[in-house]
Protein backbone atom coordinates (compact mmCIF):
# COMPACT_ATOMS: atom_id res chain seq x y z
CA UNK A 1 -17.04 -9.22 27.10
CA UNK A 2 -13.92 -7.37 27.32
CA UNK A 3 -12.18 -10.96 28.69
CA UNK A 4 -13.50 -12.81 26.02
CA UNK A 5 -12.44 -10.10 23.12
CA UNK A 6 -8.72 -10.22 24.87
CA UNK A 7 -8.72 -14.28 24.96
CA UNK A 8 -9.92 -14.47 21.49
CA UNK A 9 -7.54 -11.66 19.90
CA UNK A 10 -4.73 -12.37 21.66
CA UNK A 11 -4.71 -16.34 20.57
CA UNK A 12 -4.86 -14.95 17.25
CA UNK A 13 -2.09 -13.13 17.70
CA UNK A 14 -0.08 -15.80 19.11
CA UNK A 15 -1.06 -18.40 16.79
CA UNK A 16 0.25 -15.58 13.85
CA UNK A 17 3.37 -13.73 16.16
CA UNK A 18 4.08 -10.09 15.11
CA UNK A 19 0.81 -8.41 15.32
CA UNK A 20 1.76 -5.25 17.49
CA UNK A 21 -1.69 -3.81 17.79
CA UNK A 22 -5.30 -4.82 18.21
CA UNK A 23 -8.47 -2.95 19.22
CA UNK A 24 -11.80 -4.14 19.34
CA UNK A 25 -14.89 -2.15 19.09
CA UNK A 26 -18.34 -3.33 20.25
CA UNK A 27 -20.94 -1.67 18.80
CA UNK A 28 -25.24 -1.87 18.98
CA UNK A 29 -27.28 -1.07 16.24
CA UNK A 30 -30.44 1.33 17.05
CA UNK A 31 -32.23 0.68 13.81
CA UNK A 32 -35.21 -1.43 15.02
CA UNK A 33 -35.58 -3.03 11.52
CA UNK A 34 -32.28 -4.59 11.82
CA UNK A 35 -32.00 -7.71 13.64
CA UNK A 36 -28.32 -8.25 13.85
CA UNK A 37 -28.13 -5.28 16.45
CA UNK A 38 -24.54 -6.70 18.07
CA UNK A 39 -21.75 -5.36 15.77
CA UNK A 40 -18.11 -6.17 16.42
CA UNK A 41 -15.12 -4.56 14.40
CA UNK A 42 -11.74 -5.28 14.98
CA UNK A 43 -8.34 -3.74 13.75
CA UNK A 44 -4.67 -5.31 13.50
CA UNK A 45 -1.94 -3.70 13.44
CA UNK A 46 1.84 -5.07 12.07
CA UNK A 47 4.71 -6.43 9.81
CA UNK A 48 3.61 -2.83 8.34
CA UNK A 49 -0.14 -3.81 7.41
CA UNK A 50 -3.29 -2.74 8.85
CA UNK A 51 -5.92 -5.74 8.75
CA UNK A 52 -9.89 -4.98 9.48
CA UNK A 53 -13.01 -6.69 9.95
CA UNK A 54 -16.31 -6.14 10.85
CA UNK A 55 -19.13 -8.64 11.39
CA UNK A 56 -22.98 -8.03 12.87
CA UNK A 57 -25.25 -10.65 14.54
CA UNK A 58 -27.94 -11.15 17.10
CA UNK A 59 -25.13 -12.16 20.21
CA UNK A 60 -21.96 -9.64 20.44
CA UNK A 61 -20.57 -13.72 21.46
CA UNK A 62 -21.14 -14.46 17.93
CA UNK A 63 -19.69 -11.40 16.29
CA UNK A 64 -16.60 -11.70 18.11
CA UNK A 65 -16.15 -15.33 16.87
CA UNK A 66 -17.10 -13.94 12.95
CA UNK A 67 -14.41 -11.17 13.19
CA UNK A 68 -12.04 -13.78 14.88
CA UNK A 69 -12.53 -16.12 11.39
CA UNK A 70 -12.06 -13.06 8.98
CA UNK A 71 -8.85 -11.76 10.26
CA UNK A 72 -7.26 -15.26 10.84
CA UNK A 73 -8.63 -15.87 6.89
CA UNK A 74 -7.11 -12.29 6.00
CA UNK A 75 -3.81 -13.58 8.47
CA UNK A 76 -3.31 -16.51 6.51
CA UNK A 77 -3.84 -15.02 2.90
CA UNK A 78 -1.07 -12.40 3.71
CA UNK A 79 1.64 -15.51 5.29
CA UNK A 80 0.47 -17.05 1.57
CA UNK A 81 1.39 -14.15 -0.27
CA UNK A 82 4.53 -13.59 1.35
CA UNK A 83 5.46 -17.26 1.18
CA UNK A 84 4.94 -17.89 -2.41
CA UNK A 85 5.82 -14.63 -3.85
CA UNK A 86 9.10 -14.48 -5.93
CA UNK A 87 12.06 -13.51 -3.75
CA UNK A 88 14.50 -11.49 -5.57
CA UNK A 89 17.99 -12.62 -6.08
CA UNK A 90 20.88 -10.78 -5.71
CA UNK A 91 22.41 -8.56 -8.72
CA UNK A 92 24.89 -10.39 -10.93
CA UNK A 93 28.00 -7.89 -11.81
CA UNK A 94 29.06 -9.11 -15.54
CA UNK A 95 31.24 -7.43 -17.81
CA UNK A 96 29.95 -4.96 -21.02
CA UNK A 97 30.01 -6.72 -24.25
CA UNK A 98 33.23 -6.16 -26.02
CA UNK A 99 32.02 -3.95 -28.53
CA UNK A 100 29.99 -1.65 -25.79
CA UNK A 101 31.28 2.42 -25.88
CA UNK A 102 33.33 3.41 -22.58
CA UNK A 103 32.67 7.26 -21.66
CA UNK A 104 35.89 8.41 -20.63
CA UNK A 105 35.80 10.48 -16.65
CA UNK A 106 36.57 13.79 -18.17
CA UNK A 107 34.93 13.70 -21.13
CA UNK A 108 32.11 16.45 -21.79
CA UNK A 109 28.39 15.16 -21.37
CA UNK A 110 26.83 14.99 -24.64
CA UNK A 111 24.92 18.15 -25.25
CA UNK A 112 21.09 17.85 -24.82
CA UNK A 113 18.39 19.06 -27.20
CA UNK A 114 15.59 22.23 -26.79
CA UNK A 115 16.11 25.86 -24.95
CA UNK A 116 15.39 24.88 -21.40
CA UNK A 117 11.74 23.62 -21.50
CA UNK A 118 10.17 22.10 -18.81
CA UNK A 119 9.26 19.13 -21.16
CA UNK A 120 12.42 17.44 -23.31
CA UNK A 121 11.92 17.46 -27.22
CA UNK A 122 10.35 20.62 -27.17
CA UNK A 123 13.07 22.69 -28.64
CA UNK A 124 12.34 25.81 -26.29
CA UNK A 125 9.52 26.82 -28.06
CA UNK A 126 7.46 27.73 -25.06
CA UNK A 127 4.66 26.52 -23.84
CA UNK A 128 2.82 25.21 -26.99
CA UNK A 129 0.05 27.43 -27.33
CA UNK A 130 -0.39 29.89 -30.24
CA UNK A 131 0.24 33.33 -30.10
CA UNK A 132 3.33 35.55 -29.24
CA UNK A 133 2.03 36.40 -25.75
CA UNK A 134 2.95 32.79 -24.42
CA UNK A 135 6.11 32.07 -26.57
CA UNK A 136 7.71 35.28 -25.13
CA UNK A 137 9.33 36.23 -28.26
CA UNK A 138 7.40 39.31 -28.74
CA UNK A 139 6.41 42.24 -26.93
CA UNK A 140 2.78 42.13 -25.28
C-alpha cells in the first residue's frame, strides 16, 4: 500500500513540480453500517498553500486513486488561478498637476482636530457616555 501511495503521490507531484510535502493517511472505518470502510486522506504541502482531500470506498486501491483525482483537480484550479489572474504592472512616476499645493520641508504640520481621543472627530470629549464620571471633568 505504502508503494502504491508513494508511486501515485509522487507522479502527482512531478507532473505539478513544487509540491514540498505530502502525507497520506489510510484510514478504516469501524461503523458496520458504512460500507465504504477504506478511507484515504491526503495533504500537500507548497508554493505556500496547503491542499487536502479525503475520499472513502470499499478498496483503500480505490480511495487512493479518488484522492489522486481531487488534488490533481484542486492542482490544476490553483495553476488556473495563478495563470489568468491580473498581474500587476509596475508604478508609473508622473508629475502633480500644475495647480497641485507643494508642502514646503520645514513647514509646520497642519494642526489636527479633538483633545487626544482615541477616535478622530471626537473633540476630546471623552468617551461618549453621559455623566461626569466618564468625561473626567468633574470630581467623582
Amino acid at each position: 500500500m505504502r508503494a502504491a501511495a508513494e508511486e501515485k503521490v509522487g507522479r502527482l507531484s512531478h507532473h505539478h513540480d513544487g509540491w514540498e510535502h505530502a502525507e497520506v493517511h489510510f484510514i478504516e472505518e469501524r461503523n458496520p453500517r458504512i460500507s465504504a470502510k477504506e478511507v484515504c486522506e491526503a495533504t500537500m504541502r507548497g508554493h505556500g498553500r496547503i491542499i487536502r482531500a479525503k475520499a472513502a470506498s470499499a478498496d483503500s486501491l480505490t480511495s487512493l486513486d479518488r484522492v489522486v483525482d481531487k488534488l490533481e483537480h484542486q492542482i490544476d484550479k490553483l495553476k488556473s488561478r495563478h495563470l489568468s489572474r491580473p498581474h500587476p504592472k509596475p508604478p508609473q512616476t508622473t508629475p502633480p498637476p500644475p495647480g497641485a499645493a507643494r508642502v514646503a520641508a520645514g513647514a509646520p504640520a497642519p494642526p489636527r482636530g479633538g483633545g487626544g481621543g482615541a477616535r478622530p472627530g471626537r473633540g476630546g470629549r471623552g468617551c461618549g457616555r453621559k455623566g461626569a464620571r466618564y468625561r473626567g471633568d468633574g470630581d467623582m
